[in-house]
C-alpha atoms as a PDB file:
ATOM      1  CA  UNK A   1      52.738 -36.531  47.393  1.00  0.00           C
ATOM      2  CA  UNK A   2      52.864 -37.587  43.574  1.00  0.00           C
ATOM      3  CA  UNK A   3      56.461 -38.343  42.665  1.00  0.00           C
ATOM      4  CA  UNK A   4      57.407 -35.826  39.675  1.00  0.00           C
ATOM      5  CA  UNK A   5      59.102 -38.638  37.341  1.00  0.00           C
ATOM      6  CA  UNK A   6      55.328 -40.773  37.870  1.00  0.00           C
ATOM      7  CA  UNK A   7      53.218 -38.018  35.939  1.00  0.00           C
ATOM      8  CA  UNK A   8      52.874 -37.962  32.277  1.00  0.00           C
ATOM      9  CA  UNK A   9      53.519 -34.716  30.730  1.00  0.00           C
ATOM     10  CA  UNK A  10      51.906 -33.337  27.571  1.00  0.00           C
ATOM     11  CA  UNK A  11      51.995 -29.696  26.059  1.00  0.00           C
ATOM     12  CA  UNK A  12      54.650 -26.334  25.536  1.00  0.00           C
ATOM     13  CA  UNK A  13      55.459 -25.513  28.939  1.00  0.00           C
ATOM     14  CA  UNK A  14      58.347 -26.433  31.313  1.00  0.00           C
ATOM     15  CA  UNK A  15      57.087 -28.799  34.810  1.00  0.00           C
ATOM     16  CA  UNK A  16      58.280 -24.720  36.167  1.00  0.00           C
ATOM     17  CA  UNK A  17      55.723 -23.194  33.848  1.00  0.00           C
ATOM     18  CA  UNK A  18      53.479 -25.328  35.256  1.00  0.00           C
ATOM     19  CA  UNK A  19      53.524 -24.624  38.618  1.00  0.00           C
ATOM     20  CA  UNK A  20      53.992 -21.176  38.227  1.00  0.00           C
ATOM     21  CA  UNK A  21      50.740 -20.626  36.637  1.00  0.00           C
ATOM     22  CA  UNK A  22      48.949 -22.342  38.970  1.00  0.00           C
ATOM     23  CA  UNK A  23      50.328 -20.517  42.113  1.00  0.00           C
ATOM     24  CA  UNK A  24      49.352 -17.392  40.043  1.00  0.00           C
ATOM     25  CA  UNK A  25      45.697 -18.774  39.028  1.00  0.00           C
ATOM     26  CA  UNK A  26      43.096 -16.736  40.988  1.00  0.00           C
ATOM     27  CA  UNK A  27      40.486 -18.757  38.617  1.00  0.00           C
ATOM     28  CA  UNK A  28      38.748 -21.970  40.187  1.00  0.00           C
ATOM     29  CA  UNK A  29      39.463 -25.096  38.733  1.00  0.00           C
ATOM     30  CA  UNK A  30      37.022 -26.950  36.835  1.00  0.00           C
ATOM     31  CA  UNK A  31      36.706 -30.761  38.499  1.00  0.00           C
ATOM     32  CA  UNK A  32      34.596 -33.562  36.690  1.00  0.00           C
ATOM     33  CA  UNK A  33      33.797 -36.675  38.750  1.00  0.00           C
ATOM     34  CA  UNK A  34      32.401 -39.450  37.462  1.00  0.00           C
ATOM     35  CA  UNK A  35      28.904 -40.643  38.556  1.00  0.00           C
ATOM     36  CA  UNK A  36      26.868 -43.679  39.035  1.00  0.00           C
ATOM     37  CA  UNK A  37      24.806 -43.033  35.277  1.00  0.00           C
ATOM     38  CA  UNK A  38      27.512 -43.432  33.227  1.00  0.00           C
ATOM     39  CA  UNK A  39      27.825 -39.322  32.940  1.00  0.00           C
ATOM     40  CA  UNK A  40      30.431 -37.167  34.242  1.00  0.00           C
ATOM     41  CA  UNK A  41      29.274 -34.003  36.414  1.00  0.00           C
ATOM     42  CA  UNK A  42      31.891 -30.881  36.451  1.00  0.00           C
ATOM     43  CA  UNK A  43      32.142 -28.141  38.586  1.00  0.00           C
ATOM     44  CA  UNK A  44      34.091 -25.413  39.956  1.00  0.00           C
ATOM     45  CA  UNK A  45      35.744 -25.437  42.945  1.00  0.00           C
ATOM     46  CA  UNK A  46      38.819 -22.853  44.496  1.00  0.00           C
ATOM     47  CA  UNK A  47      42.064 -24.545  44.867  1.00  0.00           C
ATOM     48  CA  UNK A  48      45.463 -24.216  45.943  1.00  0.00           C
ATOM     49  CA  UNK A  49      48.372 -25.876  44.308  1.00  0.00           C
ATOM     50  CA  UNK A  50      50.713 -27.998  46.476  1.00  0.00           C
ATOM     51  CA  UNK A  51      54.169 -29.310  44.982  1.00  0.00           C
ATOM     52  CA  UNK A  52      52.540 -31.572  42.442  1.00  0.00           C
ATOM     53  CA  UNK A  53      49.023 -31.372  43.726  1.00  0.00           C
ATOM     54  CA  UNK A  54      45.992 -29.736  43.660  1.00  0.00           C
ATOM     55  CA  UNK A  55      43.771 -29.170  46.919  1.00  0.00           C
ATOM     56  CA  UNK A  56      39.936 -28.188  46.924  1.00  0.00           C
ATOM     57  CA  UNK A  57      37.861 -27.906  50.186  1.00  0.00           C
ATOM     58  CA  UNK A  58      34.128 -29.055  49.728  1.00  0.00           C
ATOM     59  CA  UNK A  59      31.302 -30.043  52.382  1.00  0.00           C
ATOM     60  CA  UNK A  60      31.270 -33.603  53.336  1.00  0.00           C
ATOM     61  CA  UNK A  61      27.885 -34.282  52.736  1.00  0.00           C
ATOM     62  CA  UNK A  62      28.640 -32.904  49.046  1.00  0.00           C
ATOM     63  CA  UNK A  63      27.636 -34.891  46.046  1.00  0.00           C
ATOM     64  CA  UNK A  64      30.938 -34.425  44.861  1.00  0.00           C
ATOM     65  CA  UNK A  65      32.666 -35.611  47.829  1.00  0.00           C
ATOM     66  CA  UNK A  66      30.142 -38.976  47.198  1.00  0.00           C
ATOM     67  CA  UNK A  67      31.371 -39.322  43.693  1.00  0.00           C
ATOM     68  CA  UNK A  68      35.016 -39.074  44.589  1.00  0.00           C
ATOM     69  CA  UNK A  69      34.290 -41.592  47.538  1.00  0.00           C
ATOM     70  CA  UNK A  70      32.670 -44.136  44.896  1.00  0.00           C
ATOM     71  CA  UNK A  71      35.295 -43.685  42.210  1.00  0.00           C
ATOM     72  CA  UNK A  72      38.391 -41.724  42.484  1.00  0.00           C
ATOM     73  CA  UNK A  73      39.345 -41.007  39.426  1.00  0.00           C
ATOM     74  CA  UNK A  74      38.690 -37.370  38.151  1.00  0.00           C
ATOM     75  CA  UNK A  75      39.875 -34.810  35.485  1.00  0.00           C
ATOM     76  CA  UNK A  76      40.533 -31.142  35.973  1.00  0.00           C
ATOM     77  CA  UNK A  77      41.139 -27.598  34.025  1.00  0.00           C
ATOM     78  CA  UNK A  78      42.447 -24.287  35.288  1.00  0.00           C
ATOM     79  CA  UNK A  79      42.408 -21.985  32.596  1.00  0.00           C
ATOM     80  CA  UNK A  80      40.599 -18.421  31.907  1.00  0.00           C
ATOM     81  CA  UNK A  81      38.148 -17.726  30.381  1.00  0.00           C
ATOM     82  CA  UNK A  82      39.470 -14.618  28.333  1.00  0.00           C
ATOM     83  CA  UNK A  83      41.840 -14.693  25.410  1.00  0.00           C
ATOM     84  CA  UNK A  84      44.492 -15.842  24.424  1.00  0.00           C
ATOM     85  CA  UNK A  85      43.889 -19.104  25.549  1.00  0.00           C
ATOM     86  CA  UNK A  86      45.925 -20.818  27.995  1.00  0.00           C
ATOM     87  CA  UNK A  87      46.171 -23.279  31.182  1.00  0.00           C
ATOM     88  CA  UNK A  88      46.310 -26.869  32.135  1.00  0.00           C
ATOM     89  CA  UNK A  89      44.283 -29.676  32.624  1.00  0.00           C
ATOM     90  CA  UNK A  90      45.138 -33.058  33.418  1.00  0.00           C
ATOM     91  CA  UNK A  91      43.649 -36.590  34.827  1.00  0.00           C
ATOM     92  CA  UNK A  92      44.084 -37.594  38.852  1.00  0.00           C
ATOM     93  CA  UNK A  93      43.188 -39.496  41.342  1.00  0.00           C
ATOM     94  CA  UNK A  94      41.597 -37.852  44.106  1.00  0.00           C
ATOM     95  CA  UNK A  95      41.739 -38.645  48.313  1.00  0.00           C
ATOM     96  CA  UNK A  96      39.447 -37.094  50.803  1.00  0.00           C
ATOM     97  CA  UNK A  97      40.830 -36.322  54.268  1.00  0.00           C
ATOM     98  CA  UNK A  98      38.735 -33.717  57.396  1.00  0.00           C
ATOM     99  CA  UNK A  99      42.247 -33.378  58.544  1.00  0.00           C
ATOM    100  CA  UNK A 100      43.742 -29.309  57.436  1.00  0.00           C
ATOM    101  CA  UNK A 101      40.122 -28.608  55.974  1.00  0.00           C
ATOM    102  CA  UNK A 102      39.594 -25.378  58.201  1.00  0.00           C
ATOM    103  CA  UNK A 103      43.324 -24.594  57.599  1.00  0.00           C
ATOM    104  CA  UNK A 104      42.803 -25.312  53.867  1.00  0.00           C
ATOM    105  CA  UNK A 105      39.596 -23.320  54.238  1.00  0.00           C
ATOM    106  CA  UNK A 106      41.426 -20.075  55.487  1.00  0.00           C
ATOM    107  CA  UNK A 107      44.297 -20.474  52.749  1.00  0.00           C
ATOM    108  CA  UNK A 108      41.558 -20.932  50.096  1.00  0.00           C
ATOM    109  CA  UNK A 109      39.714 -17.519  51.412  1.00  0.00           C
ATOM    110  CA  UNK A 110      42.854 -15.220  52.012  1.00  0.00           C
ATOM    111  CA  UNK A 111      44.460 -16.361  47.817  1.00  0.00           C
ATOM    112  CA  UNK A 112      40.359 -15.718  46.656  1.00  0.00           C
ATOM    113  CA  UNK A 113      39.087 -13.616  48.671  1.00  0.00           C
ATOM    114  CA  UNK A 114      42.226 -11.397  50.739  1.00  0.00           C
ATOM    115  CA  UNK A 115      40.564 -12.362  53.734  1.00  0.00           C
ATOM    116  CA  UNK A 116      39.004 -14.590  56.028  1.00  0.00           C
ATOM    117  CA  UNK A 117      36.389 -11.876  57.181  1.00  0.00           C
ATOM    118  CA  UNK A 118      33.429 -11.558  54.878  1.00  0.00           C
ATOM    119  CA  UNK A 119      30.407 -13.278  55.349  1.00  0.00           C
ATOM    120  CA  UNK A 120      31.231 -15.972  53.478  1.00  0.00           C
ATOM    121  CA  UNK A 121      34.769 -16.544  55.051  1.00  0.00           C
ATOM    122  CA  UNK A 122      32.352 -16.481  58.826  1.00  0.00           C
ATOM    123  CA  UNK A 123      29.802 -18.860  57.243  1.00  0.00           C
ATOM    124  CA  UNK A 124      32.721 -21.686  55.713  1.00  0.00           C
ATOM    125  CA  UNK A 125      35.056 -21.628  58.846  1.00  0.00           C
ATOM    126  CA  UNK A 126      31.966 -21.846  61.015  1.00  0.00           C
ATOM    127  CA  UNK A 127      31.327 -25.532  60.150  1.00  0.00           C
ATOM    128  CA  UNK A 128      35.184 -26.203  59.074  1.00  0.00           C
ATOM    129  CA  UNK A 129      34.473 -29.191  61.225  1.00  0.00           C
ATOM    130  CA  UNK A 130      32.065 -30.508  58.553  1.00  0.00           C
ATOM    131  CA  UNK A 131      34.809 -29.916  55.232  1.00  0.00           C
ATOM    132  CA  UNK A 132      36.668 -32.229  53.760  1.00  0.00           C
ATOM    133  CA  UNK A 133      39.703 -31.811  52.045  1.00  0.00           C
ATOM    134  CA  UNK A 134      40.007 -33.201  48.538  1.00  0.00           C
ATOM    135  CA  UNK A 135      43.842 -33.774  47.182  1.00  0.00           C
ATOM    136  CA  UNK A 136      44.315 -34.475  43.643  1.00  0.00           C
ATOM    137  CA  UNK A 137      46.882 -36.467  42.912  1.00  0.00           C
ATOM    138  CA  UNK A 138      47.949 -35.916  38.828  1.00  0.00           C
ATOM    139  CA  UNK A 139      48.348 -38.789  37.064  1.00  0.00           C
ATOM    140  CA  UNK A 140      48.718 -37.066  33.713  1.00  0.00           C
ATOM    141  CA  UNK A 141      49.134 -32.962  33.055  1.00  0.00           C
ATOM    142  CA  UNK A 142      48.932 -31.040  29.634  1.00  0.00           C
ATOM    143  CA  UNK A 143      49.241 -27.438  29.034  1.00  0.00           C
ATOM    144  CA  UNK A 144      48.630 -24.968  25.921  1.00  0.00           C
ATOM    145  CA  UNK A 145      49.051 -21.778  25.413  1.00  0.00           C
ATOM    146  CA  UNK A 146      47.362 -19.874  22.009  1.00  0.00           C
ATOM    147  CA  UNK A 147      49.313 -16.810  23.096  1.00  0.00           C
ATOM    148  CA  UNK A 148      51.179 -16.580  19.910  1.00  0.00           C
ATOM    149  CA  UNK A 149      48.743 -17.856  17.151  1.00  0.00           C
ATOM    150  CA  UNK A 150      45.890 -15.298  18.790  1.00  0.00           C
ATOM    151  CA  UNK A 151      48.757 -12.831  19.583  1.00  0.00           C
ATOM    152  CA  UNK A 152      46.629 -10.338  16.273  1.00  0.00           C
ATOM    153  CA  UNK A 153      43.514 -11.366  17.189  1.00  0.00           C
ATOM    154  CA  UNK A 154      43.325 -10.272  20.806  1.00  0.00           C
END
């Protein structure tokens, strides 16, 4: 686990701020990876904060699990889409481990979905075998928060 004091800081809100909004973040988080061209790829993925990091469950023959696996380094976002505009973003390092992915996988389902028993939830624990679990470890973390500037315009 990241140590707290190693992780730059940037932005209004308190390290308690912080993690409070992502516990309460029902929103995926936006990932970008880089890739072999030069070009970063981004996507959205369901995640579950951890103390200091973020976890993410993806398939291990996922192109994003291969771009992690060349190059660790990633950047992520977890903000909504709707005004006023707020969240956090930061820069990590990401690990891959199978270990906890079907555990991960029914965390992930009950904080999105309520439940493990949709379709889905049947398909993704079906192969849980085949998941990987990807831990971002922050190496820097900024936050905003519009709130107040778009408090007339909302």
């Amino acid at each position: 686990m990241s140590s707290e004091s190693s992780i730059r800081r940037s932005g209004p809100w308190s390290n308690d701020r912080v993690r409070e909004f992502l516990a309460e973040a029902r929103i995926p988080m936006r990932l970008a990876a880089n890739t072999d061209t030069g070009f970063p790829v981004v996507l959205s993925l369901w995640f579950l904060p951890e103390g200091d990091e973020l976890l993410a469950a993806v398939h291990q023959d996922s192109r994003i699990a291969m771009r992690l696996k060349e190059d660790s380094r990633c950047a992520f976002e977890v903000a909504p889409n709707e005004p006023p505009y707020c969240g956090v973003r930061g820069q990590a390092r990401a690990s891959l481990e199978s270990e906890g992915a079907g555990e991960l996988l029914e965390r992930l389902l009950d904080r999105y979905l309520g439940s493990t028993q949709s379709s889905l939830g049947r398909f993704l624990l079906g192969r849980a075998q085949e998941e990987l679990v990807i831990r971002l470890q922050p190496l820097w973390i900024g936050s905003w928060d519009y709130s107040d500037r778009m408090n007339d315009a909302v």
